[in-house]
Protein backbone atom coordinates (compact mmCIF):
# COMPACT_ATOMS: atom_id res chain seq x y z
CA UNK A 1 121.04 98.19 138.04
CA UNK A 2 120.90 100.67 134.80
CA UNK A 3 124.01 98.73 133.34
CA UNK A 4 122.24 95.64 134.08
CA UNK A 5 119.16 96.93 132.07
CA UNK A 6 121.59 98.09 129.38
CA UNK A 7 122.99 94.84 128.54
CA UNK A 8 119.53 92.95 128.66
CA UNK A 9 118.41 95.24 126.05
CA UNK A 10 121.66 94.90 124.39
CA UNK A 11 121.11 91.32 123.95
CA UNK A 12 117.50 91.73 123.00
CA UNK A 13 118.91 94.15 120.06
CA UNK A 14 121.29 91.45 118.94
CA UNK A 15 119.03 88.50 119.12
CA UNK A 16 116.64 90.48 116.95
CA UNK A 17 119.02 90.88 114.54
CA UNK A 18 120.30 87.81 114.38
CA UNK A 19 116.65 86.70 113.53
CA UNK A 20 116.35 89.11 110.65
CA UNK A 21 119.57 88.27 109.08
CA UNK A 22 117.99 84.40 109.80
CA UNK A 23 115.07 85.12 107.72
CA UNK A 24 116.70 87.17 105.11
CA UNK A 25 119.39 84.10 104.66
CA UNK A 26 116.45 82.06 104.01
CA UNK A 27 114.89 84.28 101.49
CA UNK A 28 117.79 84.67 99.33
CA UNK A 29 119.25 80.93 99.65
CA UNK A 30 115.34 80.11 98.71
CA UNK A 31 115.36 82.26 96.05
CA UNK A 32 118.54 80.92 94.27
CA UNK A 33 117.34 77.55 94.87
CA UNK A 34 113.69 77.92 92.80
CA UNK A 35 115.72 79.72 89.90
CA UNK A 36 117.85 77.24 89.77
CA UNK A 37 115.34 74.27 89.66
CA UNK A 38 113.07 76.02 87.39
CA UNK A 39 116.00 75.57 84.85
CA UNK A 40 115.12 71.77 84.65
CA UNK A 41 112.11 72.24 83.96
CA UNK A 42 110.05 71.68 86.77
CA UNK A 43 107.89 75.08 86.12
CA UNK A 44 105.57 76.09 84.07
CA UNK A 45 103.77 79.54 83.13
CA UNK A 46 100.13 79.76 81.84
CA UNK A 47 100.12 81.74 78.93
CA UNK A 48 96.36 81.95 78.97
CA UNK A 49 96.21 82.67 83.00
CA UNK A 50 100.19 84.11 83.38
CA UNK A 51 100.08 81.99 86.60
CA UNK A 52 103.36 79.83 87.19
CA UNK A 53 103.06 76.42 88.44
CA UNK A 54 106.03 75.17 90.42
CA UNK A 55 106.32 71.38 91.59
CA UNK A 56 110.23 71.59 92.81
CA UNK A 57 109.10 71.06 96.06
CA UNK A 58 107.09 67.50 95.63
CA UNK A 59 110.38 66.36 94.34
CA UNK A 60 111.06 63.03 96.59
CA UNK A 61 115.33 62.90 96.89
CA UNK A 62 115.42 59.65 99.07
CA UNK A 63 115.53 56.65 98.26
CA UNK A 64 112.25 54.45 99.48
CA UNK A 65 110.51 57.47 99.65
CA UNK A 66 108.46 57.61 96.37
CA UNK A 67 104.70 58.03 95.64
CA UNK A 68 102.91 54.70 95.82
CA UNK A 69 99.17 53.24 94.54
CA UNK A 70 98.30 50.12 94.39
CA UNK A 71 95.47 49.22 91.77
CA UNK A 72 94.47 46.01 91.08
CA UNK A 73 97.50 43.85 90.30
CA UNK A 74 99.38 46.20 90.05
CA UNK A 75 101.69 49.11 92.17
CA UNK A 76 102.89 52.20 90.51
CA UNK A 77 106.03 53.98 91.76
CA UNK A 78 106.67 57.77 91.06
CA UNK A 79 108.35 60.40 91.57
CA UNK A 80 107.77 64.24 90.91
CA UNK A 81 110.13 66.49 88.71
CA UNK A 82 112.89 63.80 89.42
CA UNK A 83 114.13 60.06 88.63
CA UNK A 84 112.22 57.42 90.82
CA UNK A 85 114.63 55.69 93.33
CA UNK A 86 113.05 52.55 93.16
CA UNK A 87 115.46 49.39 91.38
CA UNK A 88 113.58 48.18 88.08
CA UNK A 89 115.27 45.33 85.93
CA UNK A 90 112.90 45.69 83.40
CA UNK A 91 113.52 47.16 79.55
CA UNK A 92 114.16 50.68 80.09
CA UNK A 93 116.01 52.77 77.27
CA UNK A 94 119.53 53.62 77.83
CA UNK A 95 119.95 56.47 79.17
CA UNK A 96 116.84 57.94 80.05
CA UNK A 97 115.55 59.23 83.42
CA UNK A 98 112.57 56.95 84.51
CA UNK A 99 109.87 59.46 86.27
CA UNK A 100 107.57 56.16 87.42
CA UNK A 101 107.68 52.32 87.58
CA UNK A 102 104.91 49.56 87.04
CA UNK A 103 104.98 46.61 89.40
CA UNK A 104 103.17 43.53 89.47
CA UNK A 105 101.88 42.12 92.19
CA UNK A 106 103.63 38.41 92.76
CA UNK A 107 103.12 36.14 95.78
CA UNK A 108 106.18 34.05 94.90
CA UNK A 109 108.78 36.18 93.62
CA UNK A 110 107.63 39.43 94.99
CA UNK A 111 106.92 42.31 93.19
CA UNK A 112 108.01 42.56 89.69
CA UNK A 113 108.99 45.82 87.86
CA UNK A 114 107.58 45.36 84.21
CA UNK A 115 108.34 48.88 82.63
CA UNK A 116 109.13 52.32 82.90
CA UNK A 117 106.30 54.91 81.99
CA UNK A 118 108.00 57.82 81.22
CA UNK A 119 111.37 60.06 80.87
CA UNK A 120 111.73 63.07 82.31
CA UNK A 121 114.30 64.29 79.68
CA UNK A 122 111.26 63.81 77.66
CA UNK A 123 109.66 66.90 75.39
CA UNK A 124 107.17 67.14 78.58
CA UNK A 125 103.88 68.86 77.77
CA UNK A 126 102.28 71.08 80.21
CA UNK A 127 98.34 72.36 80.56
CA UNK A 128 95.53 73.03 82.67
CA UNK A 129 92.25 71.16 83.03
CA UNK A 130 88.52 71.24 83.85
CA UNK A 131 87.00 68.30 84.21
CA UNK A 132 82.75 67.69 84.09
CA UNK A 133 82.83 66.78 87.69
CA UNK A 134 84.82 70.00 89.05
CA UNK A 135 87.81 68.91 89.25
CA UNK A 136 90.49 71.47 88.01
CA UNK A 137 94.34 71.86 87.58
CA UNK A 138 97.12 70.95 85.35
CA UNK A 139 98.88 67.82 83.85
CA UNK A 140 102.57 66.73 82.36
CA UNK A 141 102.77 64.27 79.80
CA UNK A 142 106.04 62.45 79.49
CA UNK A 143 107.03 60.04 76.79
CA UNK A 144 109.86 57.75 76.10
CA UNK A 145 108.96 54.84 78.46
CA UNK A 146 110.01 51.25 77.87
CA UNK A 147 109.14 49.90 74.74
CA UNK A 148 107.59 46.55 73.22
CA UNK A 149 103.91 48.24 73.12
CA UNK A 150 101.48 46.15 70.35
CA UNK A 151 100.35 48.13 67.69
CA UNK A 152 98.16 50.27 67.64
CA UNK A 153 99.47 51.57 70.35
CA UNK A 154 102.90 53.55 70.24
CA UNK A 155 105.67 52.31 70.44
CA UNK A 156 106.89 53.20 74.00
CA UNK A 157 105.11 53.77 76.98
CA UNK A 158 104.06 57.43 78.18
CA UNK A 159 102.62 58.84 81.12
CA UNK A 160 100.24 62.10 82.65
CA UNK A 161 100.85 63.39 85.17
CA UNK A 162 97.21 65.22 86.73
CA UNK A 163 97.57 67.45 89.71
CA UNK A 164 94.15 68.27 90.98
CA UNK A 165 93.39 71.54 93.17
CA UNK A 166 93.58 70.64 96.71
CA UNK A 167 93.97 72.92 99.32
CA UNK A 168 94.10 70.73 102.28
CA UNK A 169 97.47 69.20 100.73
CA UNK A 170 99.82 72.42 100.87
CA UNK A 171 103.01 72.29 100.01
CA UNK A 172 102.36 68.15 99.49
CA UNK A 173 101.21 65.80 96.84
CA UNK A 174 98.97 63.20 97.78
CA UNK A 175 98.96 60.13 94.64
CA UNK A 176 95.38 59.22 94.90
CA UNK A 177 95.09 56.88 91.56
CA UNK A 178 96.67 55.57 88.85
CA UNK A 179 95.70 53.40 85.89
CA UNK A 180 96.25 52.41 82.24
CA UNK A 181 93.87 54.54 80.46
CA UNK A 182 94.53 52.96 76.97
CA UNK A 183 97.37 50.41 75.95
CA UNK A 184 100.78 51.79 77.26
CA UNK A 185 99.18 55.21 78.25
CA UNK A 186 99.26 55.42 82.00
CA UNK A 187 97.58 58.18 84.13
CA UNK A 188 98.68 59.12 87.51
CA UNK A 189 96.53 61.18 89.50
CA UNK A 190 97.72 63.72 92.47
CA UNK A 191 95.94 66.39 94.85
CA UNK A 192 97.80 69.25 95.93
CA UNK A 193 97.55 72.73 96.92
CA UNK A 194 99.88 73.65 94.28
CA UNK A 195 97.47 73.30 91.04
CA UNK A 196 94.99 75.84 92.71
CA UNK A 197 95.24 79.03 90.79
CA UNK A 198 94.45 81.02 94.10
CA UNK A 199 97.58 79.41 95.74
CA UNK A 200 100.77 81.49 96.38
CA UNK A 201 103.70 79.43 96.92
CA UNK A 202 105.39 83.01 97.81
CA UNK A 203 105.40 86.56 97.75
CA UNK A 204 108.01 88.99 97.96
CA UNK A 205 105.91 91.36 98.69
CA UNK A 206 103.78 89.30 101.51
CA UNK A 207 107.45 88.42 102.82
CA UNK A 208 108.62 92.37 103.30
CA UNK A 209 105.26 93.05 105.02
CA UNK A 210 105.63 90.15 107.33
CA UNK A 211 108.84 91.25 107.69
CA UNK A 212 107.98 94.91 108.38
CA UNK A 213 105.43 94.23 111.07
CA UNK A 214 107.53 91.24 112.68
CA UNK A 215 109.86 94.25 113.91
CA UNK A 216 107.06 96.55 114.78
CA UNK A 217 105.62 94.37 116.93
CA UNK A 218 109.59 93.40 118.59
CA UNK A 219 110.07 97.38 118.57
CA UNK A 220 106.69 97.63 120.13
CA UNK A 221 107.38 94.78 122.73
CA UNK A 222 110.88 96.45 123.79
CA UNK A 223 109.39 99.69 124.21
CA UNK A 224 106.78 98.20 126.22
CA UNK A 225 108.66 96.93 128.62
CA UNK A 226 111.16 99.54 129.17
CA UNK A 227 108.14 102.00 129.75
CA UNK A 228 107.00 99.15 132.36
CA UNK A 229 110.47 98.92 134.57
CA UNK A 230 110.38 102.98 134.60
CA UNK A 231 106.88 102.43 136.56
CA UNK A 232 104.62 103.26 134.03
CA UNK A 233 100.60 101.92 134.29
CA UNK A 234 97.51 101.93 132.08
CA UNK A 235 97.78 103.79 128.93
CA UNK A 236 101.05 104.99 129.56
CA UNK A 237 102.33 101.53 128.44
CA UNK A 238 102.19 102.11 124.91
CA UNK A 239 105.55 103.07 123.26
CA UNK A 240 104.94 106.96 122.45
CA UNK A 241 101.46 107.38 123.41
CA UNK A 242 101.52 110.51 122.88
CA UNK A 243 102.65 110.62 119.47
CA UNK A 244 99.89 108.19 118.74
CA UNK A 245 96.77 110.50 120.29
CA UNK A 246 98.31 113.14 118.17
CA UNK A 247 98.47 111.78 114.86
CA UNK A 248 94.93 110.71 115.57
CA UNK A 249 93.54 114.26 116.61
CA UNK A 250 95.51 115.39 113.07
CA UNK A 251 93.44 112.99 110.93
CA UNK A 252 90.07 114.03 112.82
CA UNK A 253 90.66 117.79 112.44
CA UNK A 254 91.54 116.51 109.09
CA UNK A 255 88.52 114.42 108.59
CA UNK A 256 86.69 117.96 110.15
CA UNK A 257 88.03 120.18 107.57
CA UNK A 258 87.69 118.01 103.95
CA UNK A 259 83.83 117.74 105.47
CA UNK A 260 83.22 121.22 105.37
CA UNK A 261 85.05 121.89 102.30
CA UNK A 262 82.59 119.41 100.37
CA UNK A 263 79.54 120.79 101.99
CA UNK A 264 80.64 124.30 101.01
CA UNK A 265 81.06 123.34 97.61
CA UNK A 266 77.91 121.57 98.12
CA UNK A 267 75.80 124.23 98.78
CA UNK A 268 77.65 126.77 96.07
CA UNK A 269 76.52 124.18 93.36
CA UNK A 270 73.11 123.59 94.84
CA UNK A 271 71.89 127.70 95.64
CA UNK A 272 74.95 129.84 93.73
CA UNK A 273 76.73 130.64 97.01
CA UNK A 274 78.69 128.85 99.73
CA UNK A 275 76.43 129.50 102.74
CA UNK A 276 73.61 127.71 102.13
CA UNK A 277 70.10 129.77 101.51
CA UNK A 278 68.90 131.75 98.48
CA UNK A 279 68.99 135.41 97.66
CA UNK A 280 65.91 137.42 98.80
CA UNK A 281 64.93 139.91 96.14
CA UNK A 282 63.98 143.28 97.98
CA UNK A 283 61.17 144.89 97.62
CA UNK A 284 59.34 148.61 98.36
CA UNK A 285 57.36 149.01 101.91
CA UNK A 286 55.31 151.46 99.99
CA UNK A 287 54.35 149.72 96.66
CA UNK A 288 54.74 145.99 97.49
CA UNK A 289 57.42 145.86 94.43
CA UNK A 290 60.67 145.66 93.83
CA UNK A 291 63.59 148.45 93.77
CA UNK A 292 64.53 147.28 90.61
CA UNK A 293 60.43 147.34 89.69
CA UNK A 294 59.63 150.69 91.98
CA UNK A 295 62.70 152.63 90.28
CA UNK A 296 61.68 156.17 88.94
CA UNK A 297 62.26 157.04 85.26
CA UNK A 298 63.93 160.27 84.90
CA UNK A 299 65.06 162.58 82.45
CA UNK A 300 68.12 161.80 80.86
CA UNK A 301 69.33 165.56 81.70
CA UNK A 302 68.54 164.51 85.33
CA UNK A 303 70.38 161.43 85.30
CA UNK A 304 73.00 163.38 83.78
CA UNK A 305 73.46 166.00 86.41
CA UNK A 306 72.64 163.44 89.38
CA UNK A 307 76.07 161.53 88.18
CA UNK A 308 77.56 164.86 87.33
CA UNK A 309 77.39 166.09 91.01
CA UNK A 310 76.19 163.32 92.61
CA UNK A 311 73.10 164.50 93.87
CA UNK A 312 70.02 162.58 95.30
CA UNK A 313 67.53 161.01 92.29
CA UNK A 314 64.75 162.55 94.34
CA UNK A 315 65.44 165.77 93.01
């Protein structure tokens, strides 16, 4: 039965670590992967705010699977920090890296792609925004689109990007509108989580913690039940109780102590000494005055000879 209870809690040792070594894999492969990603420029810092916005992770990779809006007669196909996979036969510039499409709408030959709105090889241009009605977060504007734009308009199309705070869209980009603001200057409109400023995506720190108390509470649940097959009840459950009550009675006698400490210094500062009350000045039964008052002047050959021999001064 005991070597039965030894291997159970063998295997409960090695599964645990196994999940550590899990979550650590996943922390380091995860961090390698947003270094390397933030190299293509899909970060940004804040140099007002030092906060770093990071949309690697709205970054559709399949095919089909872009963000769509249809407005008007018109459907606009994106994609986020990467090339939309969507087939366009329209006048795009050699060798650039479309970021969105415009279709339009047509009942007989289906939908046709009309232009590219931006490259993401682009000089991008990153910053944050407050708009009148609330609304808050940050925007990329790319350029180098297809050309062909009437003047006065430039001469190829560009695109912003605006991702607007959202905390019901975490880790998710949701393209609620898009439209052409001006000739050949399209906007494109997205909530997510990501462009609040109070959003983490993560936290070393916050991972180490969870991290810390994950295996506290596993410790805390072997312990548990190994105190529970030895026949323990109650209180005597918890993994070393008695450790517990005594760090506990430490930081009361603890508590105890600094308390009387501050009230003796307390009182010192408020009467001149450390038990609380005031001198009494003495005084004589016989005159009503004090010693110091009542004292009898004598001679100076007196005093001399009363310090000489130390005689009484009521000679």
């Amino acid at each position: 039965m005991k070597m039965f209870n030894w291997n159970r809690n063998n295997n409960m040792n090695n599964n645990i670590l196994i999940v550590v070594f899990l979550i650590l894999n996943i922390f380091i492969h995860g961090t390698i992967e947003i270094h390397a990603i933030e190299n293509e420029g899909c970060s940004w810092k804040d140099p007002e705010t030092g906060k770093v916005y990071d949309i690697s992770s709205l970054t559709n990779t399949n095919v089909g699977e872009e963000y769509m809006f249809t407005g008007g007669e018109f459907i606009y196909k994106a994609n986020i920090c990467g090339r939309v996979t969507s087939k366009c036969n329209a006048d795009i510039p050699p060798g650039s890296t479309p970021v969105a499409f415009a279709y339009q709408k047509n009942q007989v030959f289906g939908d046709i792609c009309i232009a590219s709105l931006g490259d993401l090889m682009s000089a991008a241009t990153w910053s944050t925004f407050r708009e009148k009605n609330g609304k808050k977060g940050f925007q990329i504007h790319y350029t180098g689109g297809s050309g062909g734009c009437p003047p006065p308009a430039p001469p190829s199309r560009s695109v912003t990007y605006k991702f607007i705070c959202d905390h019901s869209a975490r880790d998710k980009a949701l393209l609620i509108n898009a439209e052409e603001q001006s000739s050949c200057q399209y906007t494109l409109q997205f909530k997510t989580a990501l462009a609040c400023r109070s959003f983490k995506r993560f936290s070393v720190t916050g991972f180490f913690l969870f991290l810390f108390f994950f295996s506290m509470c596993i410790y805390c649940f072997v312990e548990a039940s190994e105190n529970i097959q030895k026949g323990a009840t109650g209180a005597n459950i918890v993994p070393h109780r008695d450790a517990i009550f005594l760090f506990f009675e430490l930081v009361m006698e603890g508590i105890t102590f600094t308390k009387e400490i501050l009230m003796s210094v307390y009182n010192k500062i408020k009467t001149g000494n450390s038990y609380g009350y005031e001198s009494v000045p003495q005084t004589d039964s016989r005159t009503g005055k004090s010693r110091k008052e009542a004292a009898v002047k004598m001679p100076k050959n007196v005093k001399s000879t009363a310090k000489k021999y130390g005689s009484d001064t009521n000679l």
